[in-house]
N, C-alpha and C. Protein backbone atom coordinates (compact mmCIF):
# COMPACT_ATOMS: atom_id res chain seq x y z
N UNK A 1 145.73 61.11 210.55
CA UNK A 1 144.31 60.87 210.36
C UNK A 1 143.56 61.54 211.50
N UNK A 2 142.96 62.18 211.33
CA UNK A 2 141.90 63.15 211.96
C UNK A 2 140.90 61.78 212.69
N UNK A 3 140.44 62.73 213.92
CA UNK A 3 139.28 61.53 214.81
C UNK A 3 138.63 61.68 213.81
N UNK A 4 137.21 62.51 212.76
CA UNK A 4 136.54 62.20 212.29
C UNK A 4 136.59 61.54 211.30
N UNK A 5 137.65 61.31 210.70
CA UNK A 5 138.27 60.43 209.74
C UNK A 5 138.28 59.06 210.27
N UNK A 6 138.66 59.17 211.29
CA UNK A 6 138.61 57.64 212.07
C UNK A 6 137.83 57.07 212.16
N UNK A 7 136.63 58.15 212.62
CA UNK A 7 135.63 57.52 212.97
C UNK A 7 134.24 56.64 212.07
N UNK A 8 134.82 57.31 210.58
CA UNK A 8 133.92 57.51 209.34
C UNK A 8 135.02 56.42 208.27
N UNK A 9 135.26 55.14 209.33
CA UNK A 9 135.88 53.78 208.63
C UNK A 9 135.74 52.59 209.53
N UNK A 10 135.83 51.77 208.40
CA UNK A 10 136.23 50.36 209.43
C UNK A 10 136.31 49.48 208.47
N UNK A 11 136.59 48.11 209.32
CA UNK A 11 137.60 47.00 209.18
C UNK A 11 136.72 46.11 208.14
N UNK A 12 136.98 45.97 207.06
CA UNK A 12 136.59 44.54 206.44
C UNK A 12 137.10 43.18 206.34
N UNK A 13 137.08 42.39 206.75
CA UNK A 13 137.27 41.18 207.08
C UNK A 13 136.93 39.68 206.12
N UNK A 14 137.49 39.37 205.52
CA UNK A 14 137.04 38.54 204.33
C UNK A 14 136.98 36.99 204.79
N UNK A 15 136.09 36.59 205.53
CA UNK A 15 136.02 35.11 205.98
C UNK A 15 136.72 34.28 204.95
N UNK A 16 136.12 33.95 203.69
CA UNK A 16 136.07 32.61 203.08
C UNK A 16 136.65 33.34 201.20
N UNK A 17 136.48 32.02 200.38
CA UNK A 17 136.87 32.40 199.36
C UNK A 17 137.77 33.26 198.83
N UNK A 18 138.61 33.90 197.68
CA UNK A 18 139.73 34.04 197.41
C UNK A 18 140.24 34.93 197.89
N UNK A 19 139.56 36.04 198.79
CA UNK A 19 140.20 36.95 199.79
C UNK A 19 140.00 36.50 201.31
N UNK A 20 140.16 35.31 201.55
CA UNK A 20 140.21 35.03 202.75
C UNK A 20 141.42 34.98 203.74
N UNK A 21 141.09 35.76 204.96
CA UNK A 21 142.02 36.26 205.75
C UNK A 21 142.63 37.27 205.31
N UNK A 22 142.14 37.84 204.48
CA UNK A 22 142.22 39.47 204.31
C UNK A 22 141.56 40.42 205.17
N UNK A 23 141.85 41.56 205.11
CA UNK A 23 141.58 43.12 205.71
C UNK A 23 141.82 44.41 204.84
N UNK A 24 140.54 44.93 205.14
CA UNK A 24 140.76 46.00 204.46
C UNK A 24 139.85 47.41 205.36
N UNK A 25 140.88 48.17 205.23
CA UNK A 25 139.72 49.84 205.68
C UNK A 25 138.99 49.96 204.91
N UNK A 26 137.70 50.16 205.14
CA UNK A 26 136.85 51.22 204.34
C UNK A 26 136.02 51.84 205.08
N UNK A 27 135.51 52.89 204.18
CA UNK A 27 134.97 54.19 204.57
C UNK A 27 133.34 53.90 204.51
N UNK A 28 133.16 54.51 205.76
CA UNK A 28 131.49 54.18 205.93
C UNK A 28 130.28 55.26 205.04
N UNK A 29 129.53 54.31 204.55
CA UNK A 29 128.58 54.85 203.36
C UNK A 29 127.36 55.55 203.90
N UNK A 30 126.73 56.97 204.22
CA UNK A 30 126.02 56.99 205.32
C UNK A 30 125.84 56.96 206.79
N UNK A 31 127.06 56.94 206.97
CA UNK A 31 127.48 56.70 207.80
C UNK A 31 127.54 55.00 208.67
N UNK A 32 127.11 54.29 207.44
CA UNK A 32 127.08 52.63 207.98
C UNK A 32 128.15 52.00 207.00
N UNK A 33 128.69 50.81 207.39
CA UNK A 33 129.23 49.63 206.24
C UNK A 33 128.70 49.47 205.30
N UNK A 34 129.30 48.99 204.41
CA UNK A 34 128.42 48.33 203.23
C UNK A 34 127.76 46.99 203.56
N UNK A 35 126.55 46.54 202.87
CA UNK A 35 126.21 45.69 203.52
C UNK A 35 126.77 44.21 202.27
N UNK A 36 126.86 44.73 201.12
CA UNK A 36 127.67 44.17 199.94
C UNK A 36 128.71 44.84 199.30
N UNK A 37 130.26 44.20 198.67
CA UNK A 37 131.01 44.80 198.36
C UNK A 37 131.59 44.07 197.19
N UNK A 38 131.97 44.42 196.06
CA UNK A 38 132.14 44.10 194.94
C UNK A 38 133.81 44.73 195.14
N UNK A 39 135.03 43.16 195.40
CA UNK A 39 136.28 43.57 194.90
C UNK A 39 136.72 43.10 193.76
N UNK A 40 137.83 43.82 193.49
CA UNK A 40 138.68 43.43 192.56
C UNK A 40 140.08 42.81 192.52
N UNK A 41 140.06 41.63 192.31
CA UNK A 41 141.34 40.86 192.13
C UNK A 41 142.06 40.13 191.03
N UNK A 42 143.23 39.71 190.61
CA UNK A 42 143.79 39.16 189.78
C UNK A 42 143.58 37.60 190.09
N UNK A 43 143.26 37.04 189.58
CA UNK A 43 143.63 35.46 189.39
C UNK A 43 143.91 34.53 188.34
N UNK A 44 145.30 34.06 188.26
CA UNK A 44 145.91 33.71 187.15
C UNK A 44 146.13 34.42 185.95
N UNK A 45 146.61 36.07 186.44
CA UNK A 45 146.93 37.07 185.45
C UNK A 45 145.19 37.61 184.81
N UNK A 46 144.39 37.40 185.65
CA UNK A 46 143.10 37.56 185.14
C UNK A 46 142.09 38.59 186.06
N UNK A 47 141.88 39.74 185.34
CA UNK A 47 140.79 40.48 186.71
C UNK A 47 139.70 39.95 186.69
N UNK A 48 139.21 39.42 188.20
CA UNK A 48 138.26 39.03 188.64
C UNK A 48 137.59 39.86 189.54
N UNK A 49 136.14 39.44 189.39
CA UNK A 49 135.19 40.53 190.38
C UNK A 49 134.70 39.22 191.50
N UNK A 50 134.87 39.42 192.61
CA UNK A 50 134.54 39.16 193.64
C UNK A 50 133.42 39.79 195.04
N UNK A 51 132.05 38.84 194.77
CA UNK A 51 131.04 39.66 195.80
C UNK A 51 131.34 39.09 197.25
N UNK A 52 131.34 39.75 197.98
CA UNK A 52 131.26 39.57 199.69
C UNK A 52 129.76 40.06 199.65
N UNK A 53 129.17 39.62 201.10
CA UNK A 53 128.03 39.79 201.82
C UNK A 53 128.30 39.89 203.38
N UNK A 54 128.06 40.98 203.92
CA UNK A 54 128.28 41.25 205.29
C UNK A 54 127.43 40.62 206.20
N UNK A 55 128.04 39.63 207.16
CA UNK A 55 127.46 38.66 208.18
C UNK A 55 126.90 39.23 209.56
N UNK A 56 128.62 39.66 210.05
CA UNK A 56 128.81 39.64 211.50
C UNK A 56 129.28 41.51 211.53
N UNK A 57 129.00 41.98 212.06
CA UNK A 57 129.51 43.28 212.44
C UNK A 57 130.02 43.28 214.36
N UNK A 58 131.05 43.95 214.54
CA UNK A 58 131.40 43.97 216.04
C UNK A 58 132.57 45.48 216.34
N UNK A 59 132.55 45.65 217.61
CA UNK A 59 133.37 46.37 217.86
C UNK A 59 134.72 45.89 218.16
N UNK A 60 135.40 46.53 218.10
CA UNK A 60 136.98 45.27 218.91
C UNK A 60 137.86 47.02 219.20
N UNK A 61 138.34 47.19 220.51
CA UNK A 61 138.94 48.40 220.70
C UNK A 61 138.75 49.84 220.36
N UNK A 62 137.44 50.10 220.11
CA UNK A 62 136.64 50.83 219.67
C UNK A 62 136.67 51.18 218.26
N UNK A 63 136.77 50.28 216.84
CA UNK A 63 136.51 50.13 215.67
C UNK A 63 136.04 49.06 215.71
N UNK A 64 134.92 49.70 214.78
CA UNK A 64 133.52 48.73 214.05
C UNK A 64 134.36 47.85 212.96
N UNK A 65 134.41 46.43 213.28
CA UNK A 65 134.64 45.39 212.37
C UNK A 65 133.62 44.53 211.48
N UNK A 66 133.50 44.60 210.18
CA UNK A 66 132.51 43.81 209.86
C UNK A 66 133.17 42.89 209.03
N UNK A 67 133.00 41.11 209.44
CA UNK A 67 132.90 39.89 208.37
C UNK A 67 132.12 40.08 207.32
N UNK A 68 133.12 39.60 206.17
CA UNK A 68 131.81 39.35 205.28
C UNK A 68 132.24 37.87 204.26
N UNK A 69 130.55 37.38 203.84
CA UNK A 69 131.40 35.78 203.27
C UNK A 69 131.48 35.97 201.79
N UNK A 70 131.92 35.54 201.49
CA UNK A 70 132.05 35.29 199.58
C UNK A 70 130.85 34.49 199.31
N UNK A 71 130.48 35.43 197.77
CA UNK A 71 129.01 35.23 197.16
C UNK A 71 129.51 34.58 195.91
N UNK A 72 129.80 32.96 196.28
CA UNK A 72 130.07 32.56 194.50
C UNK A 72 129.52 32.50 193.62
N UNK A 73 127.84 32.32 193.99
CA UNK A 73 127.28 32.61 192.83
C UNK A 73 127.20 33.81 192.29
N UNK A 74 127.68 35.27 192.50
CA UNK A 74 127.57 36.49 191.99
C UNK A 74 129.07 36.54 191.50
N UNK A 75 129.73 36.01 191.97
CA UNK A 75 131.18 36.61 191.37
C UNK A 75 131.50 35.43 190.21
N UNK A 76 132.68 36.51 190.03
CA UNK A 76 133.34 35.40 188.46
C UNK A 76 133.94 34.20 189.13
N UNK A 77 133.92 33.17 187.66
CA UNK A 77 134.32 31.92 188.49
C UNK A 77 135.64 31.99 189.21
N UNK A 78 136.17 30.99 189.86
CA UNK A 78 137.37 30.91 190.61
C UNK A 78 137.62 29.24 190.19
N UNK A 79 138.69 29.32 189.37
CA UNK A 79 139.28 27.61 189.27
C UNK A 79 141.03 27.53 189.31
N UNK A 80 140.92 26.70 190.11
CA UNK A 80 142.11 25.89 190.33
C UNK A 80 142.87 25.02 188.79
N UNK A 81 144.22 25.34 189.10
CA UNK A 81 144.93 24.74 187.86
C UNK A 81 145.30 23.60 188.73
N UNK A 82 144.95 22.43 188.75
CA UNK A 82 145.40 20.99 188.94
C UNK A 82 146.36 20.68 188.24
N UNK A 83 146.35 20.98 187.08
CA UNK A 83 147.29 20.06 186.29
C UNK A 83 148.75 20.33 186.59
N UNK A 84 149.21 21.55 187.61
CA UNK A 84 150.27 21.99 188.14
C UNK A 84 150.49 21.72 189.40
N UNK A 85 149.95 20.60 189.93
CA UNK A 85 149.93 19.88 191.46
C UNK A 85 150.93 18.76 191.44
C-alpha cells in the first residue's frame, strides 16, 4: 500500500447495534469520512441494511479513526429469536 493510499483511508468503528465492535477501512470521500454509512449484513440468513451515523472522529498513531452509532430507526428491523433461549 502506497503512502497516498494510506493516507486516503481510515478506521470505522461501529459502537453499538449489530455491528458492534467491529472495524472496518474505508476510503475517504473528498477527501473526508463519511459522515453516514449504509452496511450490509446477514441476519438470520437475511440481508439487512444497516445505517451508522458518525459521532466521534480522532487520530490514534497517525490514522484518522471515526465512531459511528447505529441509526435504528433508518435501518431494517433487527429481532431476536427468543424462542431459541
Amino acid at each position: 500500500m502506497s503512502a497516498d493510499t494510506a493516507g486516503a483511508q481510515y478506521v470505522a468503528e461501529f459502537l453499538d447495534g449489530p455491528l458492534e465492535g467491529e472495524f472496518e477501512h474505508r476510503v475517504l470521500v473528498g477527501g473526508k469520512p463519511e459522515s453516514r454509512v449504509g452496511m450490509f449484513a446477514a441476519v438470520d440468513g437475511l440481508e439487512s441494511v444497516f445505517w451508522y451515523d458518525a459521532v466521534e472522529q480522532r487520530e490514534v498513531n497517525g490514522q484518522l479513526r471515526v465512531r459511528f452509532r447505529f441509526d435504528a430507526d433508518d435501518s431494517d428491523p433487527v429481532e431476536s429469536d427468543d424462542e431459541n433461549d
